[in-house]
Structures are given as structure tokens and as C-alpha cells.
PDB file of N, CA and C in Angstrom:
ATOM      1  N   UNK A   1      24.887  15.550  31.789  1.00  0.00           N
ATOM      2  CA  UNK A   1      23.567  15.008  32.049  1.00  0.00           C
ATOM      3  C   UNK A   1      22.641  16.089  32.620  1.00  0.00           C
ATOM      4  N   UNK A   2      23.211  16.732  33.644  1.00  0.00           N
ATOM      5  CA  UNK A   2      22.331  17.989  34.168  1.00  0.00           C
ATOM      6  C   UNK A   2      22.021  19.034  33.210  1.00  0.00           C
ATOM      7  N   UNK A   3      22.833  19.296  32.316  1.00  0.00           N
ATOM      8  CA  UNK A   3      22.635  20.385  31.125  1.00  0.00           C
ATOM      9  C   UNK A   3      21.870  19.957  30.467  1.00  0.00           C
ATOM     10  N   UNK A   4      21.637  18.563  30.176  1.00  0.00           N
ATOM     11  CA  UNK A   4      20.840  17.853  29.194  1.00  0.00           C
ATOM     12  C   UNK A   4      19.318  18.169  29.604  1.00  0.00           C
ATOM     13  N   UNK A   5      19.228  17.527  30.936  1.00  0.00           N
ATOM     14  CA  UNK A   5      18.199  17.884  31.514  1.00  0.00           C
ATOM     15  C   UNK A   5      17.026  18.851  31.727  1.00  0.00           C
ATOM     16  N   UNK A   6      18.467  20.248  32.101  1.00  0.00           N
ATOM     17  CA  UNK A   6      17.742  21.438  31.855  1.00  0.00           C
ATOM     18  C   UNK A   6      17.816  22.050  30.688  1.00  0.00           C
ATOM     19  N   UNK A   7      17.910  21.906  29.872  1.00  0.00           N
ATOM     20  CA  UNK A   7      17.435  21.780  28.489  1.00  0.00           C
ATOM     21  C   UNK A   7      16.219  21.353  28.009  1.00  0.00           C
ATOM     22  N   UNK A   8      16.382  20.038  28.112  1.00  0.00           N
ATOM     23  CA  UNK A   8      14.492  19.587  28.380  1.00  0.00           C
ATOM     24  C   UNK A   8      13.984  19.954  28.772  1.00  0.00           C
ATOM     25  N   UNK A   9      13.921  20.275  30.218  1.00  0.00           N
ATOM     26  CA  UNK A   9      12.907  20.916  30.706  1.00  0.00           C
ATOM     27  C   UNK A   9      12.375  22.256  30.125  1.00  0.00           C
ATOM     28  N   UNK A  10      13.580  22.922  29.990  1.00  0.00           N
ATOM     29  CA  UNK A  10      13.165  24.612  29.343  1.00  0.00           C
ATOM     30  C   UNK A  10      12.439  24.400  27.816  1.00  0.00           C
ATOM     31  N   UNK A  11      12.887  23.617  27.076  1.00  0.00           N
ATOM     32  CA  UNK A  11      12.335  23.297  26.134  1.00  0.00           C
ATOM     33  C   UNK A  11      10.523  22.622  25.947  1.00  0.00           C
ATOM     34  N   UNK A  12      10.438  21.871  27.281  1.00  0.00           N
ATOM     35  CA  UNK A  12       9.056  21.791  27.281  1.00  0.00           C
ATOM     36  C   UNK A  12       8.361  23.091  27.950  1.00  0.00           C
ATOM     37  N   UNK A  13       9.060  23.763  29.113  1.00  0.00           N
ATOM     38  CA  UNK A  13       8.052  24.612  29.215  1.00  0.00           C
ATOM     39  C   UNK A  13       7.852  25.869  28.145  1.00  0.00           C
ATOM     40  N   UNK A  14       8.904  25.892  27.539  1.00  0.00           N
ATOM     41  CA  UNK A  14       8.284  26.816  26.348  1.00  0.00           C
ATOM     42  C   UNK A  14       7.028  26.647  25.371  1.00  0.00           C
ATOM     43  N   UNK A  15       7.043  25.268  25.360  1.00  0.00           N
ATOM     44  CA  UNK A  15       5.967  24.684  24.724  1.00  0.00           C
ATOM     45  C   UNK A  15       4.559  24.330  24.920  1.00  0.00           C
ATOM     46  N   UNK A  16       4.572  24.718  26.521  1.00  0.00           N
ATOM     47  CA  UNK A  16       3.357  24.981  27.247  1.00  0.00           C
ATOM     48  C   UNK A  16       3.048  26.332  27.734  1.00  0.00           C
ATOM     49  N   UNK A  17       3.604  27.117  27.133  1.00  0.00           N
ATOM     50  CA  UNK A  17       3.147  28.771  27.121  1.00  0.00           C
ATOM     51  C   UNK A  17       2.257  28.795  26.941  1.00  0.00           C
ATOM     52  N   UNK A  18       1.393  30.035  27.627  1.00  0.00           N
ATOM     53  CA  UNK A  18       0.022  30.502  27.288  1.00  0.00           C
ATOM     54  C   UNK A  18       0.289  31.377  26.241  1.00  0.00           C
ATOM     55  N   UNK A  19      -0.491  31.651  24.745  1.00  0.00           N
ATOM     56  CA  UNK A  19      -0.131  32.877  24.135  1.00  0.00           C
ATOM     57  C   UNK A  19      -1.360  33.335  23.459  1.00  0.00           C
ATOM     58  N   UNK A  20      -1.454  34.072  23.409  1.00  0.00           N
ATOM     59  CA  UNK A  20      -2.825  34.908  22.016  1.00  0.00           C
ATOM     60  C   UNK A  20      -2.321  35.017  20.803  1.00  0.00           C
ATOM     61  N   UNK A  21      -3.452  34.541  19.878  1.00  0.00           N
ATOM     62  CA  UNK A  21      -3.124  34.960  18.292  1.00  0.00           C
ATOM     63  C   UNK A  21      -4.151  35.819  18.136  1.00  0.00           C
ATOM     64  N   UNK A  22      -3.886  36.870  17.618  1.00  0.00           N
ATOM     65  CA  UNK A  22      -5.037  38.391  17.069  1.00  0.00           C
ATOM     66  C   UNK A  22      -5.262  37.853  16.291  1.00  0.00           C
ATOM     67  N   UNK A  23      -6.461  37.393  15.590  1.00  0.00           N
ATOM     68  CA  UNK A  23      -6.802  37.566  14.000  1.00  0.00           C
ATOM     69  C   UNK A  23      -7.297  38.689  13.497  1.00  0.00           C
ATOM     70  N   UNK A  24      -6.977  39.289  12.452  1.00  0.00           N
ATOM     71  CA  UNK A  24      -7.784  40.468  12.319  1.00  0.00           C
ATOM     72  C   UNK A  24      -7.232  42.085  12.346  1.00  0.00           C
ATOM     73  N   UNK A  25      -6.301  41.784  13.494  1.00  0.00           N
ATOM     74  CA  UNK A  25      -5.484  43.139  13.693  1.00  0.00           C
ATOM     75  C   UNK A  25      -4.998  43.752  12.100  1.00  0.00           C
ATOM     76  N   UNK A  26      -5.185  45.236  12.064  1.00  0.00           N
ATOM     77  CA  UNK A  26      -4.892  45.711  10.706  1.00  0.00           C
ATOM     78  C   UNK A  26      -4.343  47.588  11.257  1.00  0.00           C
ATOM     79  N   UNK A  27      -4.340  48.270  10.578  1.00  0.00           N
ATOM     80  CA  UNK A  27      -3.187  49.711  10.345  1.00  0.00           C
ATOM     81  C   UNK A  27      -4.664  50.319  10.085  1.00  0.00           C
ATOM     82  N   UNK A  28      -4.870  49.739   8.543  1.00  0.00           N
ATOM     83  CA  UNK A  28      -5.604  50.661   7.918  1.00  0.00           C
ATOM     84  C   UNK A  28      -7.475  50.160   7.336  1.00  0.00           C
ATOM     85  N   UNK A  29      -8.451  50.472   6.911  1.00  0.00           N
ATOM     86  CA  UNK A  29      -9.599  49.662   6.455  1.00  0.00           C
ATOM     87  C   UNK A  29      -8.645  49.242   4.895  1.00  0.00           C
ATOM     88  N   UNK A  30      -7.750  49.257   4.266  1.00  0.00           N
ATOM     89  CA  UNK A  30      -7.509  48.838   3.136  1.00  0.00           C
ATOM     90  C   UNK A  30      -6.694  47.212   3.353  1.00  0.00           C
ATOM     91  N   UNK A  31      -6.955  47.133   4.830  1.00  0.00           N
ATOM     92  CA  UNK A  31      -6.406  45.469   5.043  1.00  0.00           C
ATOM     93  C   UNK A  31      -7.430  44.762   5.350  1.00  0.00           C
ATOM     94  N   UNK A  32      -8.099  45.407   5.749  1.00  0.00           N
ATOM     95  CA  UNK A  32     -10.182  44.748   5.777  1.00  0.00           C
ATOM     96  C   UNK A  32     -10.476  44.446   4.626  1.00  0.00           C
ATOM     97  N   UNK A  33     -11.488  43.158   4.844  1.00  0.00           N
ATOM     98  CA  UNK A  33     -12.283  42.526   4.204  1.00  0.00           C
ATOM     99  C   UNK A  33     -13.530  43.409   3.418  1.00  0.00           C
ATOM    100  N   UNK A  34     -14.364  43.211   2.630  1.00  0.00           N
ATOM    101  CA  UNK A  34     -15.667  43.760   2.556  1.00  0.00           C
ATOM    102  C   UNK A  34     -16.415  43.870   3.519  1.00  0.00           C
ATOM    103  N   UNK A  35     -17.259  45.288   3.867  1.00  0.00           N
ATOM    104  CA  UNK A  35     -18.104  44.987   4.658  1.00  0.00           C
ATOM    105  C   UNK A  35     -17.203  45.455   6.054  1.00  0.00           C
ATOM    106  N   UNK A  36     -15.756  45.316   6.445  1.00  0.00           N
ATOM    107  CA  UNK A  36     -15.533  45.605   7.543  1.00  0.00           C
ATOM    108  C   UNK A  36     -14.573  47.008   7.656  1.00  0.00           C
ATOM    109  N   UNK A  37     -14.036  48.059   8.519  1.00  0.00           N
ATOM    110  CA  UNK A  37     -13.422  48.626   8.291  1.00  0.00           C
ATOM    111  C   UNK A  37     -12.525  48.408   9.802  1.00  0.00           C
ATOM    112  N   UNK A  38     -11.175  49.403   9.792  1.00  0.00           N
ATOM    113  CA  UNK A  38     -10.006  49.373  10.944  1.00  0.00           C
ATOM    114  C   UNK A  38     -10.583  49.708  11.774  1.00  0.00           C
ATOM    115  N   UNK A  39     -11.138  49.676  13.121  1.00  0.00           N
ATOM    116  CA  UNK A  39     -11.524  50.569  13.741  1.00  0.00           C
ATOM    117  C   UNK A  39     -10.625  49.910  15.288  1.00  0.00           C
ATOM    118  N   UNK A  40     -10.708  50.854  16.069  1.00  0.00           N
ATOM    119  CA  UNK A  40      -9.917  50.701  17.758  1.00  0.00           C
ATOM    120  C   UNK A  40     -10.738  49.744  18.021  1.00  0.00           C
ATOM    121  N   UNK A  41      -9.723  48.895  19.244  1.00  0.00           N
ATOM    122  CA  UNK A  41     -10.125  47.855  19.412  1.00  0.00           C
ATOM    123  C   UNK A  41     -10.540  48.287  21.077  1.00  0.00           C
ATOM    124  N   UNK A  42     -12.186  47.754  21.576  1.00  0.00           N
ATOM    125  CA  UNK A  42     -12.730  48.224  22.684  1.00  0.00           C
ATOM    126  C   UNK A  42     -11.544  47.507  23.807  1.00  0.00           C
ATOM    127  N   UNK A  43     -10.666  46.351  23.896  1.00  0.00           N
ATOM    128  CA  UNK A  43     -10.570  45.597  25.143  1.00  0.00           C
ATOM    129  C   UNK A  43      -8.825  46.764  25.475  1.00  0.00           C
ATOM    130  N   UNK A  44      -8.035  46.866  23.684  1.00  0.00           N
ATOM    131  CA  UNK A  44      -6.656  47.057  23.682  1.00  0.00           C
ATOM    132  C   UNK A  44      -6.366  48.689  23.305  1.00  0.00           C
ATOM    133  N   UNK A  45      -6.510  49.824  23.560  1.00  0.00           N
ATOM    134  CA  UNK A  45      -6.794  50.918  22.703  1.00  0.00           C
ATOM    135  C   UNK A  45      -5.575  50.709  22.079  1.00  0.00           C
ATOM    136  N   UNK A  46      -4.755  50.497  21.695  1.00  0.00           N
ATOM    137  CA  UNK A  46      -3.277  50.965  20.814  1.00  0.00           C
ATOM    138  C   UNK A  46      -3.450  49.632  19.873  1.00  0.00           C
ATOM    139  N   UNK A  47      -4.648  48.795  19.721  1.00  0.00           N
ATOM    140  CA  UNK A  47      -4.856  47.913  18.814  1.00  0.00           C
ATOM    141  C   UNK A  47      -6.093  47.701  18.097  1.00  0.00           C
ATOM    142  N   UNK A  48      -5.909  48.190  16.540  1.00  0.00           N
ATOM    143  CA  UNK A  48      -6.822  47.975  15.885  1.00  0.00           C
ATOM    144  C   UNK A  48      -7.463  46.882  14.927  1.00  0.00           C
ATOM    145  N   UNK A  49      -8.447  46.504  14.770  1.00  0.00           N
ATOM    146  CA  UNK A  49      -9.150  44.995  14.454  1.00  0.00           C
ATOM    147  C   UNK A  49     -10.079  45.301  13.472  1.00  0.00           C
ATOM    148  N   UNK A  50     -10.476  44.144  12.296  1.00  0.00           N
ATOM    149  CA  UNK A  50     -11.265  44.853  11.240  1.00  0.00           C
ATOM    150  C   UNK A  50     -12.839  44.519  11.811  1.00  0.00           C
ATOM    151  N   UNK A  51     -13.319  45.231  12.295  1.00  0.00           N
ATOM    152  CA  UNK A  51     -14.950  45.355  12.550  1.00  0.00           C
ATOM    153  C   UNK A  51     -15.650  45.000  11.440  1.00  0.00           C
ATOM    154  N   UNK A  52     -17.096  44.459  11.777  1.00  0.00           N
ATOM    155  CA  UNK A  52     -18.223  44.705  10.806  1.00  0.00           C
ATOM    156  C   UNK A  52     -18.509  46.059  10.390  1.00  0.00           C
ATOM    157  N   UNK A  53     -19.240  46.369   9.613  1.00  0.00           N
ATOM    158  CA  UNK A  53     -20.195  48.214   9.480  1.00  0.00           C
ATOM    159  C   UNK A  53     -21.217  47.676   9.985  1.00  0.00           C
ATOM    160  N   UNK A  54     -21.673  49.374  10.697  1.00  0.00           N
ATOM    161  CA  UNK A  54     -22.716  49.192  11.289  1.00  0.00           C
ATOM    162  C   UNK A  54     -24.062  48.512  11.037  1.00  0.00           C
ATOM    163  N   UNK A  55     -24.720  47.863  11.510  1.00  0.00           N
ATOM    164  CA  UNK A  55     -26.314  47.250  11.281  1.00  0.00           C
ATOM    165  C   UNK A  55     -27.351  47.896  11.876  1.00  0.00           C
ATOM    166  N   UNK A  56     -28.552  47.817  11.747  1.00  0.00           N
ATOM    167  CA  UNK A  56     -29.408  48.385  12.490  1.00  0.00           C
ATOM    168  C   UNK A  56     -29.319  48.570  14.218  1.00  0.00           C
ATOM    169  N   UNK A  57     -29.295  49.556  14.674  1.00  0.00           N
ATOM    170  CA  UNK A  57     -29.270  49.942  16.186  1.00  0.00           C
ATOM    171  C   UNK A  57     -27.805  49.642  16.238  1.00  0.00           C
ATOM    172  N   UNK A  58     -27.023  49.215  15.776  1.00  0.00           N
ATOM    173  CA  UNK A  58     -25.265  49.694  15.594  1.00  0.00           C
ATOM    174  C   UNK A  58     -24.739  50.994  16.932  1.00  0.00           C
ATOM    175  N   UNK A  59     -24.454  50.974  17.333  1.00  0.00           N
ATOM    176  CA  UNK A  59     -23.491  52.423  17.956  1.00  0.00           C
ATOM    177  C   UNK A  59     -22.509  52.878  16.653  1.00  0.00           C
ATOM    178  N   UNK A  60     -22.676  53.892  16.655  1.00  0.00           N
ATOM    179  CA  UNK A  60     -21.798  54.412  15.445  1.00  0.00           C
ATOM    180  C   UNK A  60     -21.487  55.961  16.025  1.00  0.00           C
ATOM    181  N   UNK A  61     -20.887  56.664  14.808  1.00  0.00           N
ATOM    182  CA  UNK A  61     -19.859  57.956  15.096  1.00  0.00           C
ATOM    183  C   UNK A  61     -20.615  58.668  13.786  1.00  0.00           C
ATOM    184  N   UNK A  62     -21.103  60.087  14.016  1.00  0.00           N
ATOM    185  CA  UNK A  62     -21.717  60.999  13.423  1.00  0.00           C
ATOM    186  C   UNK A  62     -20.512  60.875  12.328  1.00  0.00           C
ATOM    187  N   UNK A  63     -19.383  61.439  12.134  1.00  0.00           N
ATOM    188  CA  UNK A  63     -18.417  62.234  11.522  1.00  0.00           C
ATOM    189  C   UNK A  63     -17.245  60.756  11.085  1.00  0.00           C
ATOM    190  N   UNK A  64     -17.881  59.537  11.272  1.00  0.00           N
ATOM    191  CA  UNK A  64     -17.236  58.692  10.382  1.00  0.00           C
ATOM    192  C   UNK A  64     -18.073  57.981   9.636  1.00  0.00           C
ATOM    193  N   UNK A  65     -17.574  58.027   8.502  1.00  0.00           N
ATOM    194  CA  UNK A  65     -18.824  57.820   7.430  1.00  0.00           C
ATOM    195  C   UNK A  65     -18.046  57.290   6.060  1.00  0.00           C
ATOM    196  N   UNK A  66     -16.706  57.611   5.926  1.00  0.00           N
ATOM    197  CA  UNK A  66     -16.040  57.020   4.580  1.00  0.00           C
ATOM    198  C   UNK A  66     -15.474  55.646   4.651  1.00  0.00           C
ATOM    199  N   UNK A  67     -15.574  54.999   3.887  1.00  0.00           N
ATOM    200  CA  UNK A  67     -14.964  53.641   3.730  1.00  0.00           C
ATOM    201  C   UNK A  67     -14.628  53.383   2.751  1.00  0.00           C
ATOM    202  N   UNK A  68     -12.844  52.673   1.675  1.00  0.00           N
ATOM    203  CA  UNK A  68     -12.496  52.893   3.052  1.00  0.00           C
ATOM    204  C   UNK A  68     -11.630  54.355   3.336  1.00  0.00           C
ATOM    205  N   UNK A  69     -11.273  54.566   4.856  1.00  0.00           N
ATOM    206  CA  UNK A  69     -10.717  56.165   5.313  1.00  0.00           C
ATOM    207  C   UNK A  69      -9.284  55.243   4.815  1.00  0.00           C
ATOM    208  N   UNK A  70      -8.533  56.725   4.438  1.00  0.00           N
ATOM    209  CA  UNK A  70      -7.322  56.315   4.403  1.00  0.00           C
ATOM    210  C   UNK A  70      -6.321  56.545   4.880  1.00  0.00           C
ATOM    211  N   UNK A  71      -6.532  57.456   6.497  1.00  0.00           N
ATOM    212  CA  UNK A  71      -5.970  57.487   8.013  1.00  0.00           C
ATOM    213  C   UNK A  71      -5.900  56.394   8.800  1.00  0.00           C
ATOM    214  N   UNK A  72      -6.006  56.775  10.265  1.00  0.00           N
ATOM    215  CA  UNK A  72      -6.311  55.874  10.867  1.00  0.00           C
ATOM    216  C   UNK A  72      -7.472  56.147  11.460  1.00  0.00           C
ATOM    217  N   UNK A  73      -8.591  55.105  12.149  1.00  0.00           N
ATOM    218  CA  UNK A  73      -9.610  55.466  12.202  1.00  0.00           C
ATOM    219  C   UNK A  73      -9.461  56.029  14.349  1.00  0.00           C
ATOM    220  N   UNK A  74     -10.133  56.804  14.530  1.00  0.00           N
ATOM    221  CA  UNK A  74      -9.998  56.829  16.099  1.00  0.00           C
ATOM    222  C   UNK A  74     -11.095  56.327  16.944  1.00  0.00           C
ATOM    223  N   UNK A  75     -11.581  55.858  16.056  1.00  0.00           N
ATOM    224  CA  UNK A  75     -13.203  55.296  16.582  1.00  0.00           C
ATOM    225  C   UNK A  75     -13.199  53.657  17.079  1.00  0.00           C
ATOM    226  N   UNK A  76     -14.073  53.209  18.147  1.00  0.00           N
ATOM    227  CA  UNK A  76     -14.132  51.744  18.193  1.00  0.00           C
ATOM    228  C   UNK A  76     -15.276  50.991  17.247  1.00  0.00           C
ATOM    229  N   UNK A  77     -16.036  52.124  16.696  1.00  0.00           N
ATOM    230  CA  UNK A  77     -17.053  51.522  16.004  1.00  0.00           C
ATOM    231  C   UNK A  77     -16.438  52.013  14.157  1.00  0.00           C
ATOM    232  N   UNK A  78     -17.423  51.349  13.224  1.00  0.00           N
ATOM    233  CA  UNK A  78     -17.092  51.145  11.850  1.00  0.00           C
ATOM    234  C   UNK A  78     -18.403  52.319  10.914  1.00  0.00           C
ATOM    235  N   UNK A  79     -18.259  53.071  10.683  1.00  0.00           N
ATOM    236  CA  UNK A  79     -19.358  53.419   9.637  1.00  0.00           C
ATOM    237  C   UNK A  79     -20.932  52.426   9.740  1.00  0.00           C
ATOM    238  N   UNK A  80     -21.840  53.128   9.227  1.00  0.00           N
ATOM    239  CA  UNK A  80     -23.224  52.136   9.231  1.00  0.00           C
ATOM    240  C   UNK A  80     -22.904  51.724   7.760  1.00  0.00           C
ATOM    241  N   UNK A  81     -23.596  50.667   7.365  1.00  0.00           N
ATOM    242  CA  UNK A  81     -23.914  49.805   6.135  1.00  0.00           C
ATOM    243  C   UNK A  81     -24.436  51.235   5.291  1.00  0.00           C
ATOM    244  N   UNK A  82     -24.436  51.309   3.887  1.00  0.00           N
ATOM    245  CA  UNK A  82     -24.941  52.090   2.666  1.00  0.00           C
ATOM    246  C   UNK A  82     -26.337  51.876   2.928  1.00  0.00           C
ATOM    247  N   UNK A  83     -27.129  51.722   3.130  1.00  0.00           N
ATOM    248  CA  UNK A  83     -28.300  51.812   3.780  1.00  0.00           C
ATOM    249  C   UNK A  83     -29.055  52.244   4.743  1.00  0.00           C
ATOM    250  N   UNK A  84     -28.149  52.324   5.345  1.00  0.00           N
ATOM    251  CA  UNK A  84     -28.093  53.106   7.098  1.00  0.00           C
ATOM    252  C   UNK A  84     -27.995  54.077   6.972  1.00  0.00           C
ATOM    253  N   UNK A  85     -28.334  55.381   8.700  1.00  0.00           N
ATOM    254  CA  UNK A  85     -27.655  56.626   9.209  1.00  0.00           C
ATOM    255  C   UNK A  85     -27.571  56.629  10.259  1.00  0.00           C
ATOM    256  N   UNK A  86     -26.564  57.183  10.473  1.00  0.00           N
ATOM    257  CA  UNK A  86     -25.940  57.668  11.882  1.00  0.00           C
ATOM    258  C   UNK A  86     -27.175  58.534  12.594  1.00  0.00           C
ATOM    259  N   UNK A  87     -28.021  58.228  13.325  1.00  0.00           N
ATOM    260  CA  UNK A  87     -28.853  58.799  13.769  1.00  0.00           C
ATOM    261  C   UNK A  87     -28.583  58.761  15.697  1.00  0.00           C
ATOM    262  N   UNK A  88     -28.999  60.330  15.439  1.00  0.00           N
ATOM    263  CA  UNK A  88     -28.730  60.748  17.236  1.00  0.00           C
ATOM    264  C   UNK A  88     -30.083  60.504  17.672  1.00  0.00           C
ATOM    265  N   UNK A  89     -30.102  59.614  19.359  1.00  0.00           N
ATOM    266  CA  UNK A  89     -31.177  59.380  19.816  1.00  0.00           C
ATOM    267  C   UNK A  89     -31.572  60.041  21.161  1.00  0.00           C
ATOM    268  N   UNK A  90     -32.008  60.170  22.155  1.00  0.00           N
ATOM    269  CA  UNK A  90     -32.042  60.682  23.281  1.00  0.00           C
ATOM    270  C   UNK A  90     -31.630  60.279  24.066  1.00  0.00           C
ATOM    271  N   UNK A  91     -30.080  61.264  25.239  1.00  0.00           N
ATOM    272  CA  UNK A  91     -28.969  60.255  25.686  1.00  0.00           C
ATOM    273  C   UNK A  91     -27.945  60.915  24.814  1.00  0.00           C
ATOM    274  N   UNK A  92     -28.200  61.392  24.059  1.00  0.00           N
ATOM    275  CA  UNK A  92     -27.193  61.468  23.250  1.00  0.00           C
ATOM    276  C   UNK A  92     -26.341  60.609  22.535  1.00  0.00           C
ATOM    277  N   UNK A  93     -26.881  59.394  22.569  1.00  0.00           N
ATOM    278  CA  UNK A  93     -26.815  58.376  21.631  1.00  0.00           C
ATOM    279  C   UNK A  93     -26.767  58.336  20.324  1.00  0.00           C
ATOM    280  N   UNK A  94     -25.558  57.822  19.483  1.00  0.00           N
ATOM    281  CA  UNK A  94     -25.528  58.047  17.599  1.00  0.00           C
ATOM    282  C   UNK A  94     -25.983  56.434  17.630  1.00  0.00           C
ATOM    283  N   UNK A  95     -26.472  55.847  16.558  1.00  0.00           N
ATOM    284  CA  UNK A  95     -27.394  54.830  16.363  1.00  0.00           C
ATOM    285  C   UNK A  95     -27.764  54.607  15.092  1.00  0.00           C
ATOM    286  N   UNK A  96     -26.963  53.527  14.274  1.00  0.00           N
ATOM    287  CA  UNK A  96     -27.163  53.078  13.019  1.00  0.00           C
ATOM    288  C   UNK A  96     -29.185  52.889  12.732  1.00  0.00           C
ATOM    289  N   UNK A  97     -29.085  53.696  12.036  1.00  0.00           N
ATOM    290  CA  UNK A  97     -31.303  53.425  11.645  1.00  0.00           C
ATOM    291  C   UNK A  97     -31.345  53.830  10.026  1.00  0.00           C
ATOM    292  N   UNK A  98     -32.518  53.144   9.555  1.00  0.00           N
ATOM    293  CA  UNK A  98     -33.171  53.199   8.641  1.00  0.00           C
ATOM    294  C   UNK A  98     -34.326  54.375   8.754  1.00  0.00           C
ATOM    295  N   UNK A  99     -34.392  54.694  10.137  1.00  0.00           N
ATOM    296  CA  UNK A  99     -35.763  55.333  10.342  1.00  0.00           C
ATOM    297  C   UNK A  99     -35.196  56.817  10.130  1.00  0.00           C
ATOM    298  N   UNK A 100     -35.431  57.541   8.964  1.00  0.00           N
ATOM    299  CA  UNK A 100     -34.974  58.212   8.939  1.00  0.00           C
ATOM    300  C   UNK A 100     -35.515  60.313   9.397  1.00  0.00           C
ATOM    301  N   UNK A 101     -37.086  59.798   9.938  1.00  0.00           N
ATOM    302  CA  UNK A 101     -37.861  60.847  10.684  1.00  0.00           C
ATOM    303  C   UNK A 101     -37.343  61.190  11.618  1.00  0.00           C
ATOM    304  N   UNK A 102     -36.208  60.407  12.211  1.00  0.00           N
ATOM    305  CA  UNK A 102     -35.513  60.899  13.447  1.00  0.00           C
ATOM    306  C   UNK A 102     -34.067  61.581  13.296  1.00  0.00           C
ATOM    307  N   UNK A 103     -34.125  61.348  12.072  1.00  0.00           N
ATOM    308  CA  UNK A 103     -32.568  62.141  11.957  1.00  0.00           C
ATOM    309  C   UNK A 103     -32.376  63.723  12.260  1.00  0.00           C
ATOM    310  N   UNK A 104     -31.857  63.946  13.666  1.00  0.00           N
ATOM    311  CA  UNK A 104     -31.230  65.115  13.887  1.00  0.00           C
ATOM    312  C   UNK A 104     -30.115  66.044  13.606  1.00  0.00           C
ATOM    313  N   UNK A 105     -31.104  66.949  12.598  1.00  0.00           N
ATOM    314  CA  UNK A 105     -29.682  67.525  11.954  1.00  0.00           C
ATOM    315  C   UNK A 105     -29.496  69.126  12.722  1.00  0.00           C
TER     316      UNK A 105
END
């Protein structure tokens, strides 16, 4: 009866675990969707998640720019959209823009 017991019990508290499901987690951008690539994940660094590409005023990375890469990416941000550039702002800020009079080359 006591074995029985604690049995049950262990059996329900397993069942009231707290747990996380990642959606999203991926290796490479060739497990991404359209539109998103692998990039580091800001909260987990040793976990990567498929991001959007960049949009206007985006934070982005001068020197990532292919999609998809077929490394791993070391960046937390994704490439800008085919429309976009990686534009450096003052601050030293890189910055997905259309405006392209500001591009510092």
C-alpha cells in the first residue's frame, strides 16, 4: 500500500513539472523558414533560434550578409531584407536602412 502510494505521488508530481518547449531552435539557416535565418539566441548564447531578416532600423552585422550561410552564424541578429543595408550610424551603430546617402564605406 505504501509503495502504491508513493508511486502516485511521484507520478503526479512529474506531471506537474515546470518545463520549456523552444520552438524554433535550429544548427543551421537551412532549417529556417523564408525570410528567417539561424542566428544566436540573445537570452541562451549556446542556443540558436530562426530570427526574422532585418527590417528597417533592424540592428544588424556589417560582414553578415549571405542567406542562407552554410556555417554557423555567430551573430544574434539575421542579415537585412534584399532591400535593405547594413548601414553604420553614429555610436557606432550598424542599422538595417533604405537610406542609402548614409552608407559608410
Amino acid at each position: 500500500m505504501t509503495s502504491l502510494l508513493l508511486l502516485t505521488t511521484l507520478l503526479v508530481s512529474l506531471s506537474c513539472t515546470r518545463a520549456a518547449v523552444i520552438t524554433g531552435a535550429c544548427e543551421r539557416d537551412a532549417q529556417c523558414g523564408i525570410g528567417t535565418c539561424c542566428a544566436v539566441s540573445l537570452w541562451l548564447r549556446g542556443l540558436r533560434m530562426c530570427t526574422p531578416m532585418g527590417g528597417e532600423g533592424d540592428e544588424c552585422h556589417p560582414y553578415s550578409h549571405k542567406v542562407p550561410f552554410y556555417g554557423k552564424r555567430q551573430h544574434h541578429t539575421c542579415p537585412c531584407v534584399p532591400q535593405l543595408a547594413c548601414t553604420r550610424y553614429p555610436g557606432s551603430k550598424y542599422r538595417c536602412t533604405s537610406d542609402f546617402k548614409n552608407i559608410d564605406f
